[in-house]
PDB file of N, CA and C in Angstrom:
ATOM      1  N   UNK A   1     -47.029 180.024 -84.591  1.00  0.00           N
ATOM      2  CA  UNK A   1     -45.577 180.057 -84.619  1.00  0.00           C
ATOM      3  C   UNK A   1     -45.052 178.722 -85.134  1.00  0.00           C
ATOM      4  N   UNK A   2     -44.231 178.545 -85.933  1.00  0.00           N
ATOM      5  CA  UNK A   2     -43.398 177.172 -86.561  1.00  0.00           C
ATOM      6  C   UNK A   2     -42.973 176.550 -85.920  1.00  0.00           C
ATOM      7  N   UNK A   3     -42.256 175.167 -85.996  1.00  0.00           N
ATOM      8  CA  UNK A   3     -41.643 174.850 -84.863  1.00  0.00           C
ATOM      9  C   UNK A   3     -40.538 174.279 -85.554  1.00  0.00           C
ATOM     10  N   UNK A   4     -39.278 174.826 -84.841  1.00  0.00           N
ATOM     11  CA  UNK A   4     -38.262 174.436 -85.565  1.00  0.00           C
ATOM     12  C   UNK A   4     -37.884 172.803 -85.717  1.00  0.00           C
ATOM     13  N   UNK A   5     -37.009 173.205 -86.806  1.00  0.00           N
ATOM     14  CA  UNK A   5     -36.331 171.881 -87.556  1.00  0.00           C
ATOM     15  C   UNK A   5     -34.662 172.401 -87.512  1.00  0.00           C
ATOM     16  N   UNK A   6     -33.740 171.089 -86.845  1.00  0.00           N
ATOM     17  CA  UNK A   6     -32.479 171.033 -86.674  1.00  0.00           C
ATOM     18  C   UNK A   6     -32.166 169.744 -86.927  1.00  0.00           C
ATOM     19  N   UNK A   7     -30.722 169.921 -87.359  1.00  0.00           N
ATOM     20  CA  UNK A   7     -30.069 168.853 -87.448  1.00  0.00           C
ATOM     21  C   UNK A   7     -28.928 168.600 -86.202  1.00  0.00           C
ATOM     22  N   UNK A   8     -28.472 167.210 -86.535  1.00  0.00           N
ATOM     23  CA  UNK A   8     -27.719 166.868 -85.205  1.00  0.00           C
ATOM     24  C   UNK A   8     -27.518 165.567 -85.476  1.00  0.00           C
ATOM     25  N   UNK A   9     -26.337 165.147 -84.875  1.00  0.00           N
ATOM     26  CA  UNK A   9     -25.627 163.548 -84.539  1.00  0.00           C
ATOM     27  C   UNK A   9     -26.071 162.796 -83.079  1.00  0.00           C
ATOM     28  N   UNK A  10     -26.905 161.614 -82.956  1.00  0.00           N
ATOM     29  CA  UNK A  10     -27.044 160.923 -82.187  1.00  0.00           C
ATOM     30  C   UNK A  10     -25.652 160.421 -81.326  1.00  0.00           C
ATOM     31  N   UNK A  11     -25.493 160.717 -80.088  1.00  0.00           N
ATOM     32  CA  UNK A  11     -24.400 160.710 -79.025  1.00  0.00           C
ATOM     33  C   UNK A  11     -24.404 159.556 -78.315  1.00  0.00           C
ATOM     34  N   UNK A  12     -26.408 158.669 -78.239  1.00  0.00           N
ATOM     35  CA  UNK A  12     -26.416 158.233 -77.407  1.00  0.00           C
ATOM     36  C   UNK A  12     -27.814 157.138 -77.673  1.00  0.00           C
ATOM     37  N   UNK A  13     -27.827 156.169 -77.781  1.00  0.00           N
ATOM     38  CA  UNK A  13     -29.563 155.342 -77.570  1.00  0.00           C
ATOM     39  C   UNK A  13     -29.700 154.525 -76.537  1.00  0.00           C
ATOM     40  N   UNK A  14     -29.150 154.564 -75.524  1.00  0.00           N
ATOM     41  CA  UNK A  14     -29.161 153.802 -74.590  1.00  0.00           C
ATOM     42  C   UNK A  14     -30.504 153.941 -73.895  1.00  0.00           C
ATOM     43  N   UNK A  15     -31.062 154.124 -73.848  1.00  0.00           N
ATOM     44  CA  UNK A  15     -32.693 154.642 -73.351  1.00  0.00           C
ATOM     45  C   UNK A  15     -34.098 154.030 -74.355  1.00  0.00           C
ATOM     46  N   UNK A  16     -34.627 153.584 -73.652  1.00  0.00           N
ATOM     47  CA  UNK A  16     -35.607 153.181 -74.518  1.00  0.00           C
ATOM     48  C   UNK A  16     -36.830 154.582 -75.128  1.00  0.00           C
ATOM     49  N   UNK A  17     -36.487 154.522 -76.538  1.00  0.00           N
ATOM     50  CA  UNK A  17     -37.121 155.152 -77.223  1.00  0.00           C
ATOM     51  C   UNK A  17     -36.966 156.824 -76.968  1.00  0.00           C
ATOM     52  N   UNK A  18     -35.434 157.060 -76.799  1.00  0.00           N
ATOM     53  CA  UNK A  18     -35.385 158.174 -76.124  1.00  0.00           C
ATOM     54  C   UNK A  18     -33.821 158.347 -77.158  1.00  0.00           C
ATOM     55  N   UNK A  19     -33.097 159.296 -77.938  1.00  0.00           N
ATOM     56  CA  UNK A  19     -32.053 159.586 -78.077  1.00  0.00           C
ATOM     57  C   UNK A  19     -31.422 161.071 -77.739  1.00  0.00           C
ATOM     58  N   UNK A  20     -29.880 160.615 -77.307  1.00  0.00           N
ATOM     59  CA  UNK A  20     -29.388 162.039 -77.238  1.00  0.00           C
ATOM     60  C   UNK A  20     -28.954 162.788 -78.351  1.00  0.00           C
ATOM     61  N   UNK A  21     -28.987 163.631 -78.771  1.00  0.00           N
ATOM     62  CA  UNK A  21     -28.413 164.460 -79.988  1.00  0.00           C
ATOM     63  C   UNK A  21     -27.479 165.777 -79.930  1.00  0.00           C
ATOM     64  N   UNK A  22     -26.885 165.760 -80.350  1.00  0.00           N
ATOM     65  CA  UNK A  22     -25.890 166.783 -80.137  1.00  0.00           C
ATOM     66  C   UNK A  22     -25.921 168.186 -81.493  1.00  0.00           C
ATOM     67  N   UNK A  23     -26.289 168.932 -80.909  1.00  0.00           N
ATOM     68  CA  UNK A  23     -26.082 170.284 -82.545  1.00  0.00           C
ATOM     69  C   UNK A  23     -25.051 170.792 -82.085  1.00  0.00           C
ATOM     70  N   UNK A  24     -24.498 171.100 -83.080  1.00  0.00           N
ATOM     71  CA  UNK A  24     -22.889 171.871 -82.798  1.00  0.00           C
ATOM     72  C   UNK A  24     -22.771 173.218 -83.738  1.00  0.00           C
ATOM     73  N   UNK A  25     -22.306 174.303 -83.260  1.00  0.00           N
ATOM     74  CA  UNK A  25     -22.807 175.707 -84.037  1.00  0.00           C
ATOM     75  C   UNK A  25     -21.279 176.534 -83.719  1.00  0.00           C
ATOM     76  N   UNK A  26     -21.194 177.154 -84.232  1.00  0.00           N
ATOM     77  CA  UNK A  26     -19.867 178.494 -83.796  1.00  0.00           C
ATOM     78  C   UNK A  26     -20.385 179.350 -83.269  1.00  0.00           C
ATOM     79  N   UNK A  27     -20.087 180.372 -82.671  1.00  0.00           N
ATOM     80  CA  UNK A  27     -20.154 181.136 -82.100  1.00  0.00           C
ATOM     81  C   UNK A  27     -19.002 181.830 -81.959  1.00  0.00           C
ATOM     82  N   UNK A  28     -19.019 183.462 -82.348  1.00  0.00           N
ATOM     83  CA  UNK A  28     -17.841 183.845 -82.184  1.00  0.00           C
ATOM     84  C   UNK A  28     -17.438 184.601 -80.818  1.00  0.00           C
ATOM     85  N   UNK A  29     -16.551 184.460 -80.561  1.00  0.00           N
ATOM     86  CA  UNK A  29     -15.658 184.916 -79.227  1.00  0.00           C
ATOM     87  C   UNK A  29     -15.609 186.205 -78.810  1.00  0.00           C
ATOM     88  N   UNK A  30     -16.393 187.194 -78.321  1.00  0.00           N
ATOM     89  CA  UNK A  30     -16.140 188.671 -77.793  1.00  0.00           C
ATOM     90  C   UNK A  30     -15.095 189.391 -78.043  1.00  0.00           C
ATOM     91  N   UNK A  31     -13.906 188.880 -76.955  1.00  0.00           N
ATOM     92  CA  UNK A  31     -12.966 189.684 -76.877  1.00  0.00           C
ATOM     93  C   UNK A  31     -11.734 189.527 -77.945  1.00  0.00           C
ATOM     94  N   UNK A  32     -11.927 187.838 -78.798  1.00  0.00           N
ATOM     95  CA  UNK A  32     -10.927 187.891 -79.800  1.00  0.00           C
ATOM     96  C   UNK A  32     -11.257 187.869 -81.324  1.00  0.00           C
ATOM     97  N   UNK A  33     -12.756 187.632 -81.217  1.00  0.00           N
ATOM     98  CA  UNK A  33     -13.215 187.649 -82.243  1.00  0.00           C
ATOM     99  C   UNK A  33     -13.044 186.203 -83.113  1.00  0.00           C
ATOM    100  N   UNK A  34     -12.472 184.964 -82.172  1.00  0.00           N
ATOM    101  CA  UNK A  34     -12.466 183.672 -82.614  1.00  0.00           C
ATOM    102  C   UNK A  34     -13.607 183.133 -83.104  1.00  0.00           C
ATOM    103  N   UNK A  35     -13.788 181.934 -83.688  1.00  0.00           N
ATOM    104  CA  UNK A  35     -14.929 181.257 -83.753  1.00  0.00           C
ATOM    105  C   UNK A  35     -14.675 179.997 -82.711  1.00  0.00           C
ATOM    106  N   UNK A  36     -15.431 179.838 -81.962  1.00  0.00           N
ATOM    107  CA  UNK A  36     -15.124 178.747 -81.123  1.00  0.00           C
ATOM    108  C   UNK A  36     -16.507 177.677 -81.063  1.00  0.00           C
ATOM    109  N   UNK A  37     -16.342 176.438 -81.378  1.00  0.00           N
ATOM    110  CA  UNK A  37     -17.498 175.331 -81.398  1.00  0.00           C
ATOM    111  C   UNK A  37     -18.030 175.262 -80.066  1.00  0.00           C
ATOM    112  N   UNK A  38     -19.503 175.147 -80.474  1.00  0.00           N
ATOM    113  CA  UNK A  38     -20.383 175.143 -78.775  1.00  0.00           C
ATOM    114  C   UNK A  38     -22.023 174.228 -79.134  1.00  0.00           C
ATOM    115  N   UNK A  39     -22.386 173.407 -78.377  1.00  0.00           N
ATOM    116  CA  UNK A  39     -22.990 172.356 -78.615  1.00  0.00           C
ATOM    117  C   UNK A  39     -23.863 172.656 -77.944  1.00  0.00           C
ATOM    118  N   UNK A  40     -24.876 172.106 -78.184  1.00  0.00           N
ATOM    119  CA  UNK A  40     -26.357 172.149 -77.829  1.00  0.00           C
ATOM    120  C   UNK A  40     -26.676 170.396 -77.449  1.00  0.00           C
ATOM    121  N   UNK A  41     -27.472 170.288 -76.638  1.00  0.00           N
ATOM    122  CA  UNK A  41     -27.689 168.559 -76.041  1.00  0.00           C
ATOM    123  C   UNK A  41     -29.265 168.800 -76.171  1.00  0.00           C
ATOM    124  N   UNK A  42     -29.821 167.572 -76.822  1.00  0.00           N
ATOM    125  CA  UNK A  42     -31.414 168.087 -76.754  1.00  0.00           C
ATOM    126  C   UNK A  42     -31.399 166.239 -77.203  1.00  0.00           C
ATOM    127  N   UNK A  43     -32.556 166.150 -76.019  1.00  0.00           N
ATOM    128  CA  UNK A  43     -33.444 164.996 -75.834  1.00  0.00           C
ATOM    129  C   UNK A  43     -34.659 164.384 -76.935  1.00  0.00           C
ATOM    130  N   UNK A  44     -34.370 163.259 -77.973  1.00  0.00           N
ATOM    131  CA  UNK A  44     -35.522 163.124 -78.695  1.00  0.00           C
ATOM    132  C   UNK A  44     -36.419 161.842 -78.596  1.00  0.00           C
ATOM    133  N   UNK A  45     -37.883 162.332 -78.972  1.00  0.00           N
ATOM    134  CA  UNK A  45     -38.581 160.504 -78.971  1.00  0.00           C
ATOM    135  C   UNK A  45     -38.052 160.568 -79.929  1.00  0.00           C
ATOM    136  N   UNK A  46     -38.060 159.163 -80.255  1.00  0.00           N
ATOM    137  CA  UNK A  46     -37.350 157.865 -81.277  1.00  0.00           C
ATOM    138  C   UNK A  46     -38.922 156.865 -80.803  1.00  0.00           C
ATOM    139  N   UNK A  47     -40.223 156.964 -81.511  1.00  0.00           N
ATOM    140  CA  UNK A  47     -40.877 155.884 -81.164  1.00  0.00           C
ATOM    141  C   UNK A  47     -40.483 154.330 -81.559  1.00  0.00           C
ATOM    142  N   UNK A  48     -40.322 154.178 -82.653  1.00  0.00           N
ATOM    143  CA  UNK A  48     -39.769 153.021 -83.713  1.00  0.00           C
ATOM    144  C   UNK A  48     -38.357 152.514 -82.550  1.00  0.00           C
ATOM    145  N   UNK A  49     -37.679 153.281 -82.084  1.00  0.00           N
ATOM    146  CA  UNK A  49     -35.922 153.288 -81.820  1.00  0.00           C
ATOM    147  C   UNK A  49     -35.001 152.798 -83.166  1.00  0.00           C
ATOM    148  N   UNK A  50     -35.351 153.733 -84.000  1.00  0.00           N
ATOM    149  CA  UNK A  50     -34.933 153.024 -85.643  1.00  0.00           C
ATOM    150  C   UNK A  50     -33.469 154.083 -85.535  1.00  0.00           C
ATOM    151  N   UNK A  51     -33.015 155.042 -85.047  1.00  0.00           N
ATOM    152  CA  UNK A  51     -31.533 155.682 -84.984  1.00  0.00           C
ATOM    153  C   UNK A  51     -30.858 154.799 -83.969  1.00  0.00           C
ATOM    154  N   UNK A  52     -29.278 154.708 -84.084  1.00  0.00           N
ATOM    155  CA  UNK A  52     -28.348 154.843 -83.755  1.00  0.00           C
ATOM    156  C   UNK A  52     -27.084 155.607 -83.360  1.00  0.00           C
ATOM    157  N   UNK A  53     -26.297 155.035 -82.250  1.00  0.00           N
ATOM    158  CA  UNK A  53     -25.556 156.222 -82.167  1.00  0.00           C
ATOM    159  C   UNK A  53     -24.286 156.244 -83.737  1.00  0.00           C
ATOM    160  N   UNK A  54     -24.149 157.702 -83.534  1.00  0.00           N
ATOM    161  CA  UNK A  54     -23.523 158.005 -85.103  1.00  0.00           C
ATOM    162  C   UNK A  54     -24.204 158.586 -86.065  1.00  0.00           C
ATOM    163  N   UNK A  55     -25.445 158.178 -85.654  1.00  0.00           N
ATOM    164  CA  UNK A  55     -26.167 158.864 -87.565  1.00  0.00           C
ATOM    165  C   UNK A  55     -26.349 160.210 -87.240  1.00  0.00           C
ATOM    166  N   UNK A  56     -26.837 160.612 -88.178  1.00  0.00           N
ATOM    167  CA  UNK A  56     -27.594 161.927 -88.601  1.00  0.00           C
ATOM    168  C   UNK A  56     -29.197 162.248 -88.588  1.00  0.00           C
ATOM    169  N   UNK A  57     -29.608 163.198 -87.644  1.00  0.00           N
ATOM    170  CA  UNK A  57     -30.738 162.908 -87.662  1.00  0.00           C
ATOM    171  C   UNK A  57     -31.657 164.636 -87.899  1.00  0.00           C
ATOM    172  N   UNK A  58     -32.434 164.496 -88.364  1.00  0.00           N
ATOM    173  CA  UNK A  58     -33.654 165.816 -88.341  1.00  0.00           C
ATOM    174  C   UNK A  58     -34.648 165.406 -87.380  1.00  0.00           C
ATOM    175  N   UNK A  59     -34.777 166.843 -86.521  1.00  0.00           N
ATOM    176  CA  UNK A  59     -35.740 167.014 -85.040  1.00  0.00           C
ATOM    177  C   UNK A  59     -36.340 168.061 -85.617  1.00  0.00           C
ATOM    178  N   UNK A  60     -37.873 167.881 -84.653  1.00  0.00           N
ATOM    179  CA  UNK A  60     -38.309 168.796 -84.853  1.00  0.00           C
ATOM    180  C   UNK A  60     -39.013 168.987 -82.760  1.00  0.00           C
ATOM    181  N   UNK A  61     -38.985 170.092 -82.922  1.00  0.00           N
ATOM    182  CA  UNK A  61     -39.530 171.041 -81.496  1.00  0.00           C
ATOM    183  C   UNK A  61     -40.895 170.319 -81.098  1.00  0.00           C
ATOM    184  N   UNK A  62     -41.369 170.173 -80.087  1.00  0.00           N
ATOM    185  CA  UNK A  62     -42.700 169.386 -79.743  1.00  0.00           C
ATOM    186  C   UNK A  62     -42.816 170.232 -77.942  1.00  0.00           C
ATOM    187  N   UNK A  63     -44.183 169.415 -77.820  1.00  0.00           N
ATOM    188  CA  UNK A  63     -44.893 169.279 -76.821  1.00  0.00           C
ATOM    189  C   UNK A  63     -43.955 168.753 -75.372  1.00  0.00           C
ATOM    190  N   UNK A  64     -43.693 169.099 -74.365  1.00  0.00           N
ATOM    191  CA  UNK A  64     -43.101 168.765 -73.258  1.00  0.00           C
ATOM    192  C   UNK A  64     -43.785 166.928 -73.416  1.00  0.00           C
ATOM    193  N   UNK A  65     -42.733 166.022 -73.028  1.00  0.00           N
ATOM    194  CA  UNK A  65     -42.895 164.539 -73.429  1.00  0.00           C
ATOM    195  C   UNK A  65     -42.572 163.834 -71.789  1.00  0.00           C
ATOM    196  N   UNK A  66     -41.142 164.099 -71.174  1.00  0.00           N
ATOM    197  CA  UNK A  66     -40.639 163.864 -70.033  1.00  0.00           C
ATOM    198  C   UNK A  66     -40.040 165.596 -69.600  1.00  0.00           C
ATOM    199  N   UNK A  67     -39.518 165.219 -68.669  1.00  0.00           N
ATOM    200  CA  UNK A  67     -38.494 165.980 -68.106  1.00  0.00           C
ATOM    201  C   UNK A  67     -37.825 166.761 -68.028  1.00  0.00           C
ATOM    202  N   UNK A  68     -37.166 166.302 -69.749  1.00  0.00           N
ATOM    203  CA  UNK A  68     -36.325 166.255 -70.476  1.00  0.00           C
ATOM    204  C   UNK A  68     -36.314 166.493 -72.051  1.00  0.00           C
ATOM    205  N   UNK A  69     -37.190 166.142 -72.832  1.00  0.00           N
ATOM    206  CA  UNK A  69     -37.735 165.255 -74.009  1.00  0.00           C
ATOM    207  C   UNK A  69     -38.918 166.739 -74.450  1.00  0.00           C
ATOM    208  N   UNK A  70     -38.008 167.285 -75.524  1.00  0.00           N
ATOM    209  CA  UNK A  70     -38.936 168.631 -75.962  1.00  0.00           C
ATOM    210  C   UNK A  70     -38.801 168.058 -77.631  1.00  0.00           C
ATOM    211  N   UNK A  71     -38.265 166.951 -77.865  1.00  0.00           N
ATOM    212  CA  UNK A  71     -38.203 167.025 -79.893  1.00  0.00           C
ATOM    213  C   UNK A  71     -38.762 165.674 -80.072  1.00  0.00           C
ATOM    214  N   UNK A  72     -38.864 165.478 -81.407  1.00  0.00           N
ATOM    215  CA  UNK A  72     -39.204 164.339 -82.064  1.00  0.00           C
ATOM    216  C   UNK A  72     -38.624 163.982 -83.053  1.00  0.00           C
ATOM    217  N   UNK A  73     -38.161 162.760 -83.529  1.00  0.00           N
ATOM    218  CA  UNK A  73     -37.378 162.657 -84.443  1.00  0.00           C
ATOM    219  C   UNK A  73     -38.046 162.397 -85.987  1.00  0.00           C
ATOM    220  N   UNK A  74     -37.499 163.067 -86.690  1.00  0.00           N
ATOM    221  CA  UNK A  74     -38.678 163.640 -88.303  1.00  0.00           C
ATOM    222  C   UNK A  74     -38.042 162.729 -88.897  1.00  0.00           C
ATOM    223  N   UNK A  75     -36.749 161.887 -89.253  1.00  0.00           N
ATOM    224  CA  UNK A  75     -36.043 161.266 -90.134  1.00  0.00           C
ATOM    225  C   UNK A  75     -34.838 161.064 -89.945  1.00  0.00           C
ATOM    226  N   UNK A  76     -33.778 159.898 -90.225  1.00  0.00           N
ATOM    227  CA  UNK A  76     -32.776 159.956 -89.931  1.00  0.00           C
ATOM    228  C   UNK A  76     -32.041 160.201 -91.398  1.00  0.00           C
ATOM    229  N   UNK A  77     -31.124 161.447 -91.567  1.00  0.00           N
ATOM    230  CA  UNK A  77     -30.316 162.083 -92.793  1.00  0.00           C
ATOM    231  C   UNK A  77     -29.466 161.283 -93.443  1.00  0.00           C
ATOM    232  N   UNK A  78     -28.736 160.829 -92.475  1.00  0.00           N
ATOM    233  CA  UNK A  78     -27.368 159.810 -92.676  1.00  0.00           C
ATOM    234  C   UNK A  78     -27.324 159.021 -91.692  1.00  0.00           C
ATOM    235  N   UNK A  79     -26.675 157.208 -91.592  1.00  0.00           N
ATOM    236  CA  UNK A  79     -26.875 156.535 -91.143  1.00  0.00           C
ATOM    237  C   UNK A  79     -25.241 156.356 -90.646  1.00  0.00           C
ATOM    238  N   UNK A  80     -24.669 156.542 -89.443  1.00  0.00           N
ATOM    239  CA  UNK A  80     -23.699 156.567 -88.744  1.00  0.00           C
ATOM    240  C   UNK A  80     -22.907 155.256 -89.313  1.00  0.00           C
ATOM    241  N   UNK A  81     -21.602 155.739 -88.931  1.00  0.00           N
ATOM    242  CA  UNK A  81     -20.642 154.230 -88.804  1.00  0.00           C
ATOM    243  C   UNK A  81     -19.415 153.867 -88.270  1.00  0.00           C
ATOM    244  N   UNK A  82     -20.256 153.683 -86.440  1.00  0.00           N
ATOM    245  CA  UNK A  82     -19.470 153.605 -85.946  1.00  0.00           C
ATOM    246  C   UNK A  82     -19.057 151.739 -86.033  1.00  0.00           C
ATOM    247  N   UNK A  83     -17.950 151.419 -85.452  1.00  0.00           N
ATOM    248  CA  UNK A  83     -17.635 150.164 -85.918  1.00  0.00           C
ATOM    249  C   UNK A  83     -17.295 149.638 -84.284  1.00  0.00           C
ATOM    250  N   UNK A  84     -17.528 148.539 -83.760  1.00  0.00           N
ATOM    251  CA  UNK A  84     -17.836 148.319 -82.479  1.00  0.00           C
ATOM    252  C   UNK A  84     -16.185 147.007 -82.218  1.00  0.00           C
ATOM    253  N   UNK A  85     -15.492 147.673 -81.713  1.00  0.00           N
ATOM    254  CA  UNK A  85     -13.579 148.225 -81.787  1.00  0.00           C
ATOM    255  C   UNK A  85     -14.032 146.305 -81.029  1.00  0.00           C
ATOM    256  N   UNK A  86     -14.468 146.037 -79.779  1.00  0.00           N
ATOM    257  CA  UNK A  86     -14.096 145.115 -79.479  1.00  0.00           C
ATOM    258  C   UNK A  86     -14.310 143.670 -80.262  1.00  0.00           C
ATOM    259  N   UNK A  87     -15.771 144.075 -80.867  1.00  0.00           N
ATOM    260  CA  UNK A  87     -16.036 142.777 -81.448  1.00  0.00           C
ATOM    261  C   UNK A  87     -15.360 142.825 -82.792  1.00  0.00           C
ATOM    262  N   UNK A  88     -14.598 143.608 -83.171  1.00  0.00           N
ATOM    263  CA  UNK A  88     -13.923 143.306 -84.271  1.00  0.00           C
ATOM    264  C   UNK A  88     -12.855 142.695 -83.888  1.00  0.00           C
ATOM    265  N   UNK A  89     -12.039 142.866 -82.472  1.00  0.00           N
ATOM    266  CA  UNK A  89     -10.585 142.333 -81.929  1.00  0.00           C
ATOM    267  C   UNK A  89     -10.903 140.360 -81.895  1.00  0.00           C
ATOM    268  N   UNK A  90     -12.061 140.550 -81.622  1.00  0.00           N
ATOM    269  CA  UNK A  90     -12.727 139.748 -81.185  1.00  0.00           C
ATOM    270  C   UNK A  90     -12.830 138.531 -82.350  1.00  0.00           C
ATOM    271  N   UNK A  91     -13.376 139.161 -83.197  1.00  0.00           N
ATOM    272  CA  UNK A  91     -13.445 138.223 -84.441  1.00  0.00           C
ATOM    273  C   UNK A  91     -12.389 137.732 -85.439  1.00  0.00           C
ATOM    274  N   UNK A  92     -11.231 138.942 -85.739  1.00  0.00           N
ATOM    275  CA  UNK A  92      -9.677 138.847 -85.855  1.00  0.00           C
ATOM    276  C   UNK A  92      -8.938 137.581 -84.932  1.00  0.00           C
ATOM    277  N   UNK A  93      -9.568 137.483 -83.771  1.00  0.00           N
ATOM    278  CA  UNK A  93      -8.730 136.784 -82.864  1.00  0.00           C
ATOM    279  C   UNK A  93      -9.516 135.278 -83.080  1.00  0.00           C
ATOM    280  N   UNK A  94     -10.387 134.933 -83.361  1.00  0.00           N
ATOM    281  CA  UNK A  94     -11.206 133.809 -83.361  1.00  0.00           C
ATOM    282  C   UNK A  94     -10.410 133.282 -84.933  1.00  0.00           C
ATOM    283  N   UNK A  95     -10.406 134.538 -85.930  1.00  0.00           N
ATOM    284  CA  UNK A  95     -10.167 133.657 -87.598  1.00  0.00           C
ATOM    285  C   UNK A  95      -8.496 133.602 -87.473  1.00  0.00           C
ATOM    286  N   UNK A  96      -7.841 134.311 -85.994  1.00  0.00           N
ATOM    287  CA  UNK A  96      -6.242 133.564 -86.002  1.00  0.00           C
ATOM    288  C   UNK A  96      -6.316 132.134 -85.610  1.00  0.00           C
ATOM    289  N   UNK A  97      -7.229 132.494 -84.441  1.00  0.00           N
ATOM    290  CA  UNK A  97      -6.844 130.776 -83.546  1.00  0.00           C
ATOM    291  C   UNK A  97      -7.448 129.353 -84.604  1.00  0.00           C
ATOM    292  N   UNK A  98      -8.712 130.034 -85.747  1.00  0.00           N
ATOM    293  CA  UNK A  98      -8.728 128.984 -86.995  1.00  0.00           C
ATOM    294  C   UNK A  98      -7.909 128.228 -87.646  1.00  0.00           C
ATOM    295  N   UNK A  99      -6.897 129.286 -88.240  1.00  0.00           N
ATOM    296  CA  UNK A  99      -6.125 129.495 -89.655  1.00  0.00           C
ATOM    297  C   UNK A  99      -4.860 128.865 -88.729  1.00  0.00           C
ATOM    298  N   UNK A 100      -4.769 128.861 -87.052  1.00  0.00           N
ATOM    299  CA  UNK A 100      -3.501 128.224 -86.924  1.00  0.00           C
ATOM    300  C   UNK A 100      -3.928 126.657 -86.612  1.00  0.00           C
ATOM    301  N   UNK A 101      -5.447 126.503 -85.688  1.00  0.00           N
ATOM    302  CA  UNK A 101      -5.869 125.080 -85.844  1.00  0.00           C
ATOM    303  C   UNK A 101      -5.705 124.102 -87.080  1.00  0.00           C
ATOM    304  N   UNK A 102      -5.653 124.608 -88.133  1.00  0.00           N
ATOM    305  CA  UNK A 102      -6.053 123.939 -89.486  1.00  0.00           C
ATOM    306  C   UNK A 102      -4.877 123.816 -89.861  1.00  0.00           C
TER     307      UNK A 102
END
């Protein structure tokens, strides 16, 4: 039997060598016949820890690892970009208090 291959956005690396991933799919609605978004959460090794949260990544199905931890990560697709809000306030605020020292 094959073992599948999915795609998905990293949610989470806070874990050593462990990421969260999120697949997101439609599914349509019974009684109205909507399409409504519904997510899937699936646990991957990351041996390297070379993803981040944000990117894009290809899993593939594996061997029980933890608990938790049924995929492996085959490649990362696209490389996220998230932009980290404080240390940018942060650095804005350091090249004011410069530009008014000088």
């Amino acid at each position: 039997m094959p073992k599948r291959v999915i795609v998905g956005v990293v949610t989470s690396d806070k874990m050593k060598k462990t990421r969260r991933v999120e697949v997101s799919r439609l599914v349509k609605y019974p009684k109205y016949g909507k399409y409504v978004k519904r997510r899937t959460v699936c646990y991957v090794h990351d041996e390297e820890n070379t993803s981040a949260v944000g990117d894009t990544v290809e899993i593939v199905e594996s061997r029980p690892l933890s608990r938790l931890k049924r995929w492996q990560l085959v490649r990362i697709v696209t490389k996220g970009n998230i932009i980290d809000v404080a240390a940018l306030r942060a650095a804005a605020k350091l090249a004011d208090t410069q530009t008014e020292n000088s």
